[in-house]
C-alpha atoms as a PDB file:
ATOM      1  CA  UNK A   1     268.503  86.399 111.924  1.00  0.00           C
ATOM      2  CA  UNK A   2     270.229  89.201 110.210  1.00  0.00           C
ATOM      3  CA  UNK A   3     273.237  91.201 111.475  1.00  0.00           C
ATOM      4  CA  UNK A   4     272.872  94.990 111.511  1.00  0.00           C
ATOM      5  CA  UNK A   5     274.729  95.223 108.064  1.00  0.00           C
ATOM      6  CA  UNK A   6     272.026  92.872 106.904  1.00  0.00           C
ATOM      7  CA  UNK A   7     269.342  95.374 108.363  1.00  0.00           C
ATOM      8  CA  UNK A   8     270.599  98.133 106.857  1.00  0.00           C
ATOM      9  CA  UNK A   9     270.458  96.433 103.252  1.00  0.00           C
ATOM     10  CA  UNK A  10     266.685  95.832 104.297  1.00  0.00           C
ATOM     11  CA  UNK A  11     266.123  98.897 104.929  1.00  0.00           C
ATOM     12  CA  UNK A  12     267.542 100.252 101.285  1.00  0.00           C
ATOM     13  CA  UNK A  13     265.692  97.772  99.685  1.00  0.00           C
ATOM     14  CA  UNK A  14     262.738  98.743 101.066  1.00  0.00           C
ATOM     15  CA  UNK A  15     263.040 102.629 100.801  1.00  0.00           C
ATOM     16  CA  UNK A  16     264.369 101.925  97.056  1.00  0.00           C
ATOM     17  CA  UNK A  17     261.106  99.629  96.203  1.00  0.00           C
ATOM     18  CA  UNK A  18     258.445 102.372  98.069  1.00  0.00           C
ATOM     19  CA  UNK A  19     260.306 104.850  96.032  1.00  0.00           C
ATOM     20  CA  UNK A  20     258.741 103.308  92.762  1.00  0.00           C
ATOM     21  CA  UNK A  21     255.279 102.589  94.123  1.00  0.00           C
ATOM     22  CA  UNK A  22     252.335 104.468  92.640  1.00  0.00           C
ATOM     23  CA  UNK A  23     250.198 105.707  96.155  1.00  0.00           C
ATOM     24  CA  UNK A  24     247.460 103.648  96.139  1.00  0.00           C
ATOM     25  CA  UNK A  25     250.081 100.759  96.296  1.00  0.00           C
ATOM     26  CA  UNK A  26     251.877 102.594  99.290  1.00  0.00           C
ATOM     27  CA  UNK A  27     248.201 102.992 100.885  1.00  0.00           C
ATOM     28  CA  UNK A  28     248.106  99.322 100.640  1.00  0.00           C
ATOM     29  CA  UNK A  29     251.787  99.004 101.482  1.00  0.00           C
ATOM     30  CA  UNK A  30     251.114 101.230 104.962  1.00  0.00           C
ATOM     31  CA  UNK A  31     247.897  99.425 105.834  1.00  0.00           C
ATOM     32  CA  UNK A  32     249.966  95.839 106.004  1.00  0.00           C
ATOM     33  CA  UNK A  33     253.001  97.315 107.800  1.00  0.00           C
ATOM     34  CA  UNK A  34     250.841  98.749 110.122  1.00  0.00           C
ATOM     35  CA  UNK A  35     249.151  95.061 110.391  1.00  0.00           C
ATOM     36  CA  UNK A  36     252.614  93.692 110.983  1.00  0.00           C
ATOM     37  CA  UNK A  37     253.549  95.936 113.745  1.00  0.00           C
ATOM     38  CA  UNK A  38     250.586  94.638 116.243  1.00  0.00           C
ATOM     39  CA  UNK A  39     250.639  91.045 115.218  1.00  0.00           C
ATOM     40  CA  UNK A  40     252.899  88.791 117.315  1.00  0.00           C
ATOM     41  CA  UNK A  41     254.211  85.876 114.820  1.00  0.00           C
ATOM     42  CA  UNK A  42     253.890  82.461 115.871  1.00  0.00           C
ATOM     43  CA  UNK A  43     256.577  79.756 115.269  1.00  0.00           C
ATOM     44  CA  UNK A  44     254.517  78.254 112.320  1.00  0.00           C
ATOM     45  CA  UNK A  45     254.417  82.014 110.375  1.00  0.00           C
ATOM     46  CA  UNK A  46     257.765  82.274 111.349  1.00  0.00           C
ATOM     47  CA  UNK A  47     258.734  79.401 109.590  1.00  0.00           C
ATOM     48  CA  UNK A  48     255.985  80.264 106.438  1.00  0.00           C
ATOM     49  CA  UNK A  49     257.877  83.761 105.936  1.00  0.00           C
ATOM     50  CA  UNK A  50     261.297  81.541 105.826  1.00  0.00           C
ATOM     51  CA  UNK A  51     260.148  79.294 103.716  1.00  0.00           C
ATOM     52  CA  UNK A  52     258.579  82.149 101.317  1.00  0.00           C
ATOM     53  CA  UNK A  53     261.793  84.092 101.114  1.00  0.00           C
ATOM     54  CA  UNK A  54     263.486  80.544  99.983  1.00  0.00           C
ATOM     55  CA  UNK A  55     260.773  80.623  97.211  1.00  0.00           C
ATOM     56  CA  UNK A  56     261.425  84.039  96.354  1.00  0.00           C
ATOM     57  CA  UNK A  57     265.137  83.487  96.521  1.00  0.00           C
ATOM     58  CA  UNK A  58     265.081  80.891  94.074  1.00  0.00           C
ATOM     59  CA  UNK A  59     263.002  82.872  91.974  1.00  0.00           C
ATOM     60  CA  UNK A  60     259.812  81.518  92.832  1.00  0.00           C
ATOM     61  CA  UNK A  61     257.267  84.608  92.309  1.00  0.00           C
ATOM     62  CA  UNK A  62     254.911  86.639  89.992  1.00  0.00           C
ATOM     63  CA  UNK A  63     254.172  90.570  90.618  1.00  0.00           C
ATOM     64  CA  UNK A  64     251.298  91.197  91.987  1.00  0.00           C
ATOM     65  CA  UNK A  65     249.294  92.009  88.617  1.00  0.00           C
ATOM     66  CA  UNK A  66     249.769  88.732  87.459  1.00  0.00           C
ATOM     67  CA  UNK A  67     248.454  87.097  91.091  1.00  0.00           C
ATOM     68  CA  UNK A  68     245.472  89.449  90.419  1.00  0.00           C
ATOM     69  CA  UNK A  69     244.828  88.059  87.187  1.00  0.00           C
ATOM     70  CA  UNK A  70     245.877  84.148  88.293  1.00  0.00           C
ATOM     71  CA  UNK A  71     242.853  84.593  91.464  1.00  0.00           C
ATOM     72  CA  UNK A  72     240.409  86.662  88.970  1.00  0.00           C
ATOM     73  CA  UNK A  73     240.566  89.731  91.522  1.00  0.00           C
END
């Protein structure tokens, strides 16, 4: 788990990232943090956000339009 210093980097990334979001993204962005906040995480989605920030870490990702257009939504 993070120290506070590692919180507060969190928290800029965060703020920097919604600061570049067009609304309907923060709409969507609200609606899942909202999601987050009343869902209690089990050890197995514990262990699936670890293993995703790995991925990402390692540069294992593609924004969001090109998910869209990998799953035809």
């Amino acid at each position: 788990m993070e120290g506070e210093g590692g919180m507060t980097t969190s928290i800029k990334q965060i703020e920097e990232i919604i600061q570049r979001l067009p609304v309907e993204k923060l709409e969507i962005l609200l609606e899942i943090a909202r999601d987050i906040e009343n869902e209690e995480l089990s050890p197995e989605d514990i262990a699936d956000i670890e293993a995703g920030k790995t991925e990402i870490e390692r540069g294992e990702w593609v924004s969001l339009d090109e998910f869209c257009q990998q799953k035809q939504l």
